[in-house]
N, C-alpha and C. Protein backbone atom coordinates (compact mmCIF):
# COMPACT_ATOMS: atom_id res chain seq x y z
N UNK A 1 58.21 135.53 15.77
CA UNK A 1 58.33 134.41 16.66
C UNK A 1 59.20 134.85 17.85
N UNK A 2 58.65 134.58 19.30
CA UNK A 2 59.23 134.76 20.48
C UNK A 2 59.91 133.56 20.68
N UNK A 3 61.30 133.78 21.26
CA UNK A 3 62.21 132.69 21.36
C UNK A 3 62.76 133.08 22.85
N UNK A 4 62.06 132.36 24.01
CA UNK A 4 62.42 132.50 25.46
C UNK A 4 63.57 131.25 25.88
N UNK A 5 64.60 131.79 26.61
CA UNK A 5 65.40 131.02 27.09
C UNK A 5 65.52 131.13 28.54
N UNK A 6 65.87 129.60 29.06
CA UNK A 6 65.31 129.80 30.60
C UNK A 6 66.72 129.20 30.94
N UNK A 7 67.17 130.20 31.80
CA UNK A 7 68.37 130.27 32.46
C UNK A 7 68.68 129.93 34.21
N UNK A 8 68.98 128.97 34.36
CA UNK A 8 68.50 128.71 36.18
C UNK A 8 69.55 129.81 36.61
N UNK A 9 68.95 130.47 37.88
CA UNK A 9 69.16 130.87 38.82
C UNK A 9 69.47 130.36 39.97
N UNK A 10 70.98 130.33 40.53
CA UNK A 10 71.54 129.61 41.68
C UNK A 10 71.54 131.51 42.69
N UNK A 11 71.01 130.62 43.96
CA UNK A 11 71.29 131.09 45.34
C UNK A 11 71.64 130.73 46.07
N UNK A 12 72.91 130.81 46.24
CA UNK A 12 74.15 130.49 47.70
C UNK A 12 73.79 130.90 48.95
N UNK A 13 73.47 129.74 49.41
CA UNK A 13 73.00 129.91 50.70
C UNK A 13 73.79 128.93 51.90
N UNK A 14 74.64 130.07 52.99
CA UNK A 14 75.69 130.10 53.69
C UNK A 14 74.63 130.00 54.90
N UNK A 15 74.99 128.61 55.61
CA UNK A 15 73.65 128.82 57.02
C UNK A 15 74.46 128.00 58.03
N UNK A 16 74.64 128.68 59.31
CA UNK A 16 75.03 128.07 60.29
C UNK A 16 74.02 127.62 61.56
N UNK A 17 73.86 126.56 61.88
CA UNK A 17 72.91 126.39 63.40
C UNK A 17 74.01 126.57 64.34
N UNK A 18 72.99 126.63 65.44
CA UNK A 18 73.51 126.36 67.12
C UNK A 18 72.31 125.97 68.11
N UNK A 19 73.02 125.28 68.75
CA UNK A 19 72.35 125.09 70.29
C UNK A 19 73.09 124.81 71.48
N UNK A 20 72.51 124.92 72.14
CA UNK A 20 73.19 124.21 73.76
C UNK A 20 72.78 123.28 74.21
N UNK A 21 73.44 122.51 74.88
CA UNK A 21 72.73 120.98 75.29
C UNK A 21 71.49 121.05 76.50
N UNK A 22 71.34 122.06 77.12
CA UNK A 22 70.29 122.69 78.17
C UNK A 22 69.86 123.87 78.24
N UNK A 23 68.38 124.24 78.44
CA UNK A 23 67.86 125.88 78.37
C UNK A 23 68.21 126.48 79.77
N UNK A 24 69.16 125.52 80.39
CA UNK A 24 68.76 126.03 81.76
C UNK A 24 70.58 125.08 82.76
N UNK A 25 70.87 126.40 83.40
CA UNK A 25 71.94 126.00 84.23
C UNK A 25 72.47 126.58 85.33
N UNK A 26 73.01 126.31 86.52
CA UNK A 26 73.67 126.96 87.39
C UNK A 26 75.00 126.91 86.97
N UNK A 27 75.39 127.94 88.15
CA UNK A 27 76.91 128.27 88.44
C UNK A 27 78.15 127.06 88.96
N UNK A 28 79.01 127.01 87.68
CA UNK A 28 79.84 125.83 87.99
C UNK A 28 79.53 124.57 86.96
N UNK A 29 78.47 124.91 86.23
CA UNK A 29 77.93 123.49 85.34
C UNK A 29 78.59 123.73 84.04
N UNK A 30 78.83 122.85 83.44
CA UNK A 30 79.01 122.64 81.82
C UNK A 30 78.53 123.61 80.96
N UNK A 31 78.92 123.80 79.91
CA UNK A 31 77.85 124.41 78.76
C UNK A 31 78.36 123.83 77.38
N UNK A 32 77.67 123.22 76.97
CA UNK A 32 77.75 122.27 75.64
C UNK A 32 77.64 123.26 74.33
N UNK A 33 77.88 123.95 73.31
CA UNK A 33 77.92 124.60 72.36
C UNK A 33 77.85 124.03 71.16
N UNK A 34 77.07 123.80 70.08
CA UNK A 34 77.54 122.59 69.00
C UNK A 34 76.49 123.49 67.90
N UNK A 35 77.03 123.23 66.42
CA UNK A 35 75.94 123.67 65.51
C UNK A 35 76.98 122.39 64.22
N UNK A 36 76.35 123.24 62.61
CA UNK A 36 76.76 122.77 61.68
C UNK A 36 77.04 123.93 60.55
N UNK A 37 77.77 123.98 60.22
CA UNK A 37 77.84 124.95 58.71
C UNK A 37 77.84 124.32 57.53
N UNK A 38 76.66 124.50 57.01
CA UNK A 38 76.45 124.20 55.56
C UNK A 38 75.91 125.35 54.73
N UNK A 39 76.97 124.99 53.31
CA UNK A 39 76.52 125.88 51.99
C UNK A 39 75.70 124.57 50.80
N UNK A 40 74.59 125.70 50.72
CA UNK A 40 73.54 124.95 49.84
C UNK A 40 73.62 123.67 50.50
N UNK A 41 73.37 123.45 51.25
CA UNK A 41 73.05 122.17 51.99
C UNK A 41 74.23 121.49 52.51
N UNK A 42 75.53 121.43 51.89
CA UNK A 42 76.47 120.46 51.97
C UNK A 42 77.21 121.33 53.75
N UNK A 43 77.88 120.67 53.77
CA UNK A 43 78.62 120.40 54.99
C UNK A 43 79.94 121.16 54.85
N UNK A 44 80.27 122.39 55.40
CA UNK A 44 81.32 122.64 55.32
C UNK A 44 82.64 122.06 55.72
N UNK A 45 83.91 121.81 55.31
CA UNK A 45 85.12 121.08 56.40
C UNK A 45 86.17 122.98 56.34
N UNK A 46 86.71 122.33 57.84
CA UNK A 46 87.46 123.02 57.85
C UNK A 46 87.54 124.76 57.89
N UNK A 47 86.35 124.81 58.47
CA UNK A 47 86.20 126.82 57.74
C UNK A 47 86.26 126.85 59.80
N UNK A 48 86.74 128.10 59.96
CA UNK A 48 86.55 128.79 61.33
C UNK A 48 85.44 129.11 61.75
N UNK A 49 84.64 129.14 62.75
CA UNK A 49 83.36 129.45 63.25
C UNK A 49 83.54 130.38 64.49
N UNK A 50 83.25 131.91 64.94
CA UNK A 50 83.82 132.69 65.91
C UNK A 50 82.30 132.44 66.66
N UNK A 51 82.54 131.95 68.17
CA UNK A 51 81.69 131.71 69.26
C UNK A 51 81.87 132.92 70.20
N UNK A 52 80.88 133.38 70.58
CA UNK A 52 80.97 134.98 71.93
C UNK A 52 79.32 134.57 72.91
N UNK A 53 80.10 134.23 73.93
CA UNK A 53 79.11 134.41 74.87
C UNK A 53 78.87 135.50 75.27
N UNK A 54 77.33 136.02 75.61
CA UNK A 54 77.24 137.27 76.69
C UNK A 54 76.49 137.52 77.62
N UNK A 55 77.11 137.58 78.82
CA UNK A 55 76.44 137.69 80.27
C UNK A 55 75.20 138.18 80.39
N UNK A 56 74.24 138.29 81.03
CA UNK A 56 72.96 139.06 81.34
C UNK A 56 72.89 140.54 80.99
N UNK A 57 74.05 141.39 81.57
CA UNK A 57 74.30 142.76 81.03
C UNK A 57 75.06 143.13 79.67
N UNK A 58 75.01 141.96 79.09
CA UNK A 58 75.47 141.94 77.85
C UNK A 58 76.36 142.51 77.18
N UNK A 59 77.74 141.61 78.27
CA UNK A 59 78.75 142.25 78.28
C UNK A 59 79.72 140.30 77.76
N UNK A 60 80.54 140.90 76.98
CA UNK A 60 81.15 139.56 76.67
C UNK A 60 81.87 138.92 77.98
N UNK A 61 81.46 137.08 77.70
CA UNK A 61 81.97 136.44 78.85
C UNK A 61 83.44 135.96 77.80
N UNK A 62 82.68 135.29 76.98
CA UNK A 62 84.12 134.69 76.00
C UNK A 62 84.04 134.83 74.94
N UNK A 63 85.38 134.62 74.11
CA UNK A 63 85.17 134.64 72.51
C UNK A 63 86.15 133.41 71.99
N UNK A 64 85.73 132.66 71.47
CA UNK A 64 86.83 131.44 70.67
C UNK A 64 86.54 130.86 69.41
N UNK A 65 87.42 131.01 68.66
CA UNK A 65 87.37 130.25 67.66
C UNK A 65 87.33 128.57 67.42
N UNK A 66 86.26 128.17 66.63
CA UNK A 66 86.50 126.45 66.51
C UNK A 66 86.43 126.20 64.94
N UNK A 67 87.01 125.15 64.86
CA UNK A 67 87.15 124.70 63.41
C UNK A 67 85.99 123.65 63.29
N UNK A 68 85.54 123.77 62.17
CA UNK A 68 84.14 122.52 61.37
C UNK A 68 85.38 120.86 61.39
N UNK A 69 84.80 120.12 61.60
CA UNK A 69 85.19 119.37 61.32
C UNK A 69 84.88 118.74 60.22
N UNK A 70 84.94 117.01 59.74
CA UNK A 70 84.66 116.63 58.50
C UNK A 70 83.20 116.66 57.93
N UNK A 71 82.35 116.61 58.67
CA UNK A 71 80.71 116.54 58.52
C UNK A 71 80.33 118.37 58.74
N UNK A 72 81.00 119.00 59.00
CA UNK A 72 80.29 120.62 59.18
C UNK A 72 80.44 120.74 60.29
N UNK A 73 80.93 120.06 61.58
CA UNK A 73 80.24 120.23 62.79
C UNK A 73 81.41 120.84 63.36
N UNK A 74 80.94 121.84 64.47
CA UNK A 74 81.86 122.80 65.33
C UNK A 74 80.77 122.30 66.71
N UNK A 75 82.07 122.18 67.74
CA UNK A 75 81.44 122.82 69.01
C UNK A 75 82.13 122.93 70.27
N UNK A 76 82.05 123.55 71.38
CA UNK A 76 82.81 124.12 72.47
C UNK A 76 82.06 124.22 73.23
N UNK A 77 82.71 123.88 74.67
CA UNK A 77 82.06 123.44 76.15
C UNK A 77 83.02 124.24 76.69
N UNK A 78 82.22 124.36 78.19
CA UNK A 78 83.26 125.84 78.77
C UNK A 78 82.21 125.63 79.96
N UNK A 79 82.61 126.24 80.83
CA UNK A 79 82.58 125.97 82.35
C UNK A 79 82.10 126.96 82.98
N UNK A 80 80.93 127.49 83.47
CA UNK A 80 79.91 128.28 84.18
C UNK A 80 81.02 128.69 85.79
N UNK A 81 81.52 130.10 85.68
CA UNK A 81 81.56 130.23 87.06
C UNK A 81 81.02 130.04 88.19
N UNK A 82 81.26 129.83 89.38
CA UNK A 82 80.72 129.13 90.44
C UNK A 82 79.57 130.63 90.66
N UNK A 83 80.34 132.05 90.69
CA UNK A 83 79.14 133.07 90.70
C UNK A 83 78.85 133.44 89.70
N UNK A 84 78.46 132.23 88.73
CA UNK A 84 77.71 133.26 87.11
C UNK A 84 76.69 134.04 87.66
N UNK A 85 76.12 135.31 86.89
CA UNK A 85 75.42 135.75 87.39
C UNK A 85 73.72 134.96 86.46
N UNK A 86 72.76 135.25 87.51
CA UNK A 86 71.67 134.69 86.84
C UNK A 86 70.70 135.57 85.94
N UNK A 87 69.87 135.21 85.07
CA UNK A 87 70.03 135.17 84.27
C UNK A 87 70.04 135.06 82.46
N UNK A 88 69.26 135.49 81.61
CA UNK A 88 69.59 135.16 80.34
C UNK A 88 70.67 135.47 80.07
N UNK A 89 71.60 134.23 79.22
CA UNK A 89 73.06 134.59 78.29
C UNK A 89 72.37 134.60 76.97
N UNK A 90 73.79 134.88 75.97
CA UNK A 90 73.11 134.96 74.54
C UNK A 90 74.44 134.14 74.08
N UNK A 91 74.44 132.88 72.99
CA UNK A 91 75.63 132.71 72.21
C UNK A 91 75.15 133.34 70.89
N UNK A 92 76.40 133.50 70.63
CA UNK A 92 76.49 134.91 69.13
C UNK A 92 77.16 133.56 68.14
N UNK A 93 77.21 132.95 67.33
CA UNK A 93 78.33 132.52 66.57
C UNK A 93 78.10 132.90 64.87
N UNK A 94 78.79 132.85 63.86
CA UNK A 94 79.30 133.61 62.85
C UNK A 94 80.63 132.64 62.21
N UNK A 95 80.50 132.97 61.12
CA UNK A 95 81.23 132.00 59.88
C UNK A 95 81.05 132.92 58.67
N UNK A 96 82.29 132.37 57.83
CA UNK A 96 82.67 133.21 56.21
C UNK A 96 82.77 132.01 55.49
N UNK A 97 82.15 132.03 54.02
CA UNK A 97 82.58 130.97 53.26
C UNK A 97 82.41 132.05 51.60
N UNK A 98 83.39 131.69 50.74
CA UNK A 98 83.27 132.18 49.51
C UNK A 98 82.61 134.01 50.08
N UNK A 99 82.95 134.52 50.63
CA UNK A 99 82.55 135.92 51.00
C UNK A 99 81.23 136.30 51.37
N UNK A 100 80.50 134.77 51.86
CA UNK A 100 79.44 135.24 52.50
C UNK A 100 79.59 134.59 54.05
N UNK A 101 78.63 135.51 54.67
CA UNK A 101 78.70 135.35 56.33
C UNK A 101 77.37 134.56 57.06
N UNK A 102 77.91 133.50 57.49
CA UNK A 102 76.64 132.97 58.08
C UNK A 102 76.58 133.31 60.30
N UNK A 103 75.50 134.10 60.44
CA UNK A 103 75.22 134.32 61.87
C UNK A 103 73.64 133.92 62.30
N UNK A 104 74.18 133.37 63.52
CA UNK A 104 72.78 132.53 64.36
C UNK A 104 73.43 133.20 66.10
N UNK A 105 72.36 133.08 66.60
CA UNK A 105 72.47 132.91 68.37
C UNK A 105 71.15 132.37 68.64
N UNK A 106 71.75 132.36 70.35
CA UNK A 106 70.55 131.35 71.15
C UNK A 106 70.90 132.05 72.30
N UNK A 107 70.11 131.54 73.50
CA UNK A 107 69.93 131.72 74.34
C UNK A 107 69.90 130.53 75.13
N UNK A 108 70.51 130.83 76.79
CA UNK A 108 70.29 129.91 78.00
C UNK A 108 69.91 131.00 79.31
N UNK A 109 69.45 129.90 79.87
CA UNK A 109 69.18 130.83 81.36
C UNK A 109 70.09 130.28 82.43
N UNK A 110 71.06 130.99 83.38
CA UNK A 110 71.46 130.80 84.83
C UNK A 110 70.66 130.97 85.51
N UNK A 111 70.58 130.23 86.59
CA UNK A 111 69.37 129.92 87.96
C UNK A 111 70.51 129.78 88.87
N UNK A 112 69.94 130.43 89.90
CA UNK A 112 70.75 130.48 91.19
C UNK A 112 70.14 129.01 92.02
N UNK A 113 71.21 128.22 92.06
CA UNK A 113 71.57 126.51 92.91
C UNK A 113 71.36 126.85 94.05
N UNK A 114 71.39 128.43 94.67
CA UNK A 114 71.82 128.47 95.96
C UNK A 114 70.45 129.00 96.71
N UNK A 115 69.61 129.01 95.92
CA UNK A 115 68.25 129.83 96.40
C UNK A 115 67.35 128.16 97.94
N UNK A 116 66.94 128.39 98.64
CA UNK A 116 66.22 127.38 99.31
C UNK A 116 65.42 128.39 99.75
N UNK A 117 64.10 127.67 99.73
CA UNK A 117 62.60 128.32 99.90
C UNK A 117 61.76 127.65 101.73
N UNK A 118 61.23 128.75 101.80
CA UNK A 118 61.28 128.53 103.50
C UNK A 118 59.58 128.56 103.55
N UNK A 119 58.72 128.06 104.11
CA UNK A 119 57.26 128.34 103.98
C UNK A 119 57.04 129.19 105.02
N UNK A 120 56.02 129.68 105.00
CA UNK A 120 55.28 130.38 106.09
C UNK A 120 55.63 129.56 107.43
N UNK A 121 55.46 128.62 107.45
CA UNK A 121 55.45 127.95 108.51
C UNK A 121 56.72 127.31 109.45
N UNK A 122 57.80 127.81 108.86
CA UNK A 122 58.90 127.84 108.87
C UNK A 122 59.77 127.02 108.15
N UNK A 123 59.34 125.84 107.73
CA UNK A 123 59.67 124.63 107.70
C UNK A 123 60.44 124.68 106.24
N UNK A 124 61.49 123.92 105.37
CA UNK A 124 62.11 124.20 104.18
C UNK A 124 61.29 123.33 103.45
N UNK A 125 61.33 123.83 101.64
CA UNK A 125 60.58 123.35 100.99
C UNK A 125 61.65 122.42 100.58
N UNK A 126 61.48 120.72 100.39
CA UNK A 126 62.14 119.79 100.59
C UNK A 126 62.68 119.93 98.98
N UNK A 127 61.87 120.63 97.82
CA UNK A 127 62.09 120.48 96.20
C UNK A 127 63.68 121.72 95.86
N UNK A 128 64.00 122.48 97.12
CA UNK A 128 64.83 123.67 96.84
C UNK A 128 66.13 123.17 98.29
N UNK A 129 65.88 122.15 99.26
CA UNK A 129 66.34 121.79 100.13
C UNK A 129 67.72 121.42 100.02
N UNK A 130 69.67 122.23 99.67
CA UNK A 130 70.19 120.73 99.07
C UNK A 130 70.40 119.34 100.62
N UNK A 131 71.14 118.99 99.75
CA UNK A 131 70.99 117.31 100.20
C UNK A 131 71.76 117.23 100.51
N UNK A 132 72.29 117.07 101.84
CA UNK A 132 73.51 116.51 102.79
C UNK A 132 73.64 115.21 103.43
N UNK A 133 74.65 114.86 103.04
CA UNK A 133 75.10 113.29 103.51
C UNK A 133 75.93 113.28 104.57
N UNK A 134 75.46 112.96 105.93
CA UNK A 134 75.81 113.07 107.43
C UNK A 134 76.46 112.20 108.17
N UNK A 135 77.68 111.48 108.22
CA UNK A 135 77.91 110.33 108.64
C UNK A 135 77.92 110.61 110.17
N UNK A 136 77.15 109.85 110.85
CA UNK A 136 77.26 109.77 112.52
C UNK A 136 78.06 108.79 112.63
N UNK A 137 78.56 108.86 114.04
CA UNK A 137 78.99 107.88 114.43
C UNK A 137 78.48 107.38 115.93
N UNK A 138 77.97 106.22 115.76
CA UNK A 138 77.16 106.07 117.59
C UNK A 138 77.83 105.37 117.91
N UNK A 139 77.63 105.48 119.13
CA UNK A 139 78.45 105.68 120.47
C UNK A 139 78.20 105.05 121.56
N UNK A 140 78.39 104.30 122.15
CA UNK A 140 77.74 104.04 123.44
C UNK A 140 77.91 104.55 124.93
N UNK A 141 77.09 105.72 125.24
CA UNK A 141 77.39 105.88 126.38
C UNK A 141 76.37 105.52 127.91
N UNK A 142 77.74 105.34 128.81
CA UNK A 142 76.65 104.54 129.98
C UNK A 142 76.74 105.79 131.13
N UNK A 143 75.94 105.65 132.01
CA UNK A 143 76.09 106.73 132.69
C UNK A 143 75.34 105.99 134.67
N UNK A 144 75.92 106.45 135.43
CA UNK A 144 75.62 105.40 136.69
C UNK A 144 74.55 106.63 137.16
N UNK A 145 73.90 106.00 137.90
CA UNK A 145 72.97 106.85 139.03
C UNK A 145 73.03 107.32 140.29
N UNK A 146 73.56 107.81 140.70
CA UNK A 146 73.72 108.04 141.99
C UNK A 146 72.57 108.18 143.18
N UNK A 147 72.23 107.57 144.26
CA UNK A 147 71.08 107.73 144.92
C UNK A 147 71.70 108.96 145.91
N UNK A 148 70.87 109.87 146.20
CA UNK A 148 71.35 110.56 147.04
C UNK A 148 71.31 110.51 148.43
């Protein structure tokens, strides 16, 4: 007589997300950073999460640490130089729990704000045009005629 015993098998599974609040930004704008760390589903509190941005030449812009809060959630906003260069960035982020490592990245693109498009015809394309607010001030002027 065969006598099989069935023994469950647990797999710890350490998983961090990320995203950014936009695929797409100029120089000088926001950047929203946010994910969640969960093991086997649950919600981590309290564990460190290491964030590294990297420039187009893929060279580090920043590195900071954030803490999970009560639900799992980490995230960090940070401020686009006025000359970021344009662009794909990459966020890198990374977490330890019970001696395993959870890593994710993403991607955004910089677009140059400063580009305006000119047609053949000389004239500016009104969709790349920016927008200036001009206050005049009129005037009244009189002017006499002189007969000669």
């Amino acid at each position: 007589m065969l006598l099989v015993a069935l023994v469950p098998v647990f797999a710890y599974s350490l998983e961090i997300t990320l995203k950014t609040d936009k695929p797409s930004y100029h120089g000088s704008e926001y950047v929203y950073i946010s994910g969640l760390l969960t093991y086997n589903y649950w919600p981590i509190t309290n564990e460190l999460v290491s964030v590294e941005v990297l420039d187009p030449q893929n060279l580090t812009m920043l590195i900071v640490t954030r803490l999970t809060d009560s639900e799992g959630k980490y995230n960090y906003t940070f401020r686009l130089p006025d000359s970021a260069k344009t662009g794909t960035y990459t966020v890198k982020v990374v977490a330890e729990h019970f001696e395993l490592i959870a890593r994710n990245q993403a991607i955004f693109e910089v677009t140059s704000s400063n580009t305006i498009y000119i047609r053949a015809d000389g004239s500016i394309d009104p969709s790349t045009a920016p927008i200036l607010r001009i206050g005049l001030r009129s005037e009244e002027h009189t002017s006499e005629l002189q007969s000669p």
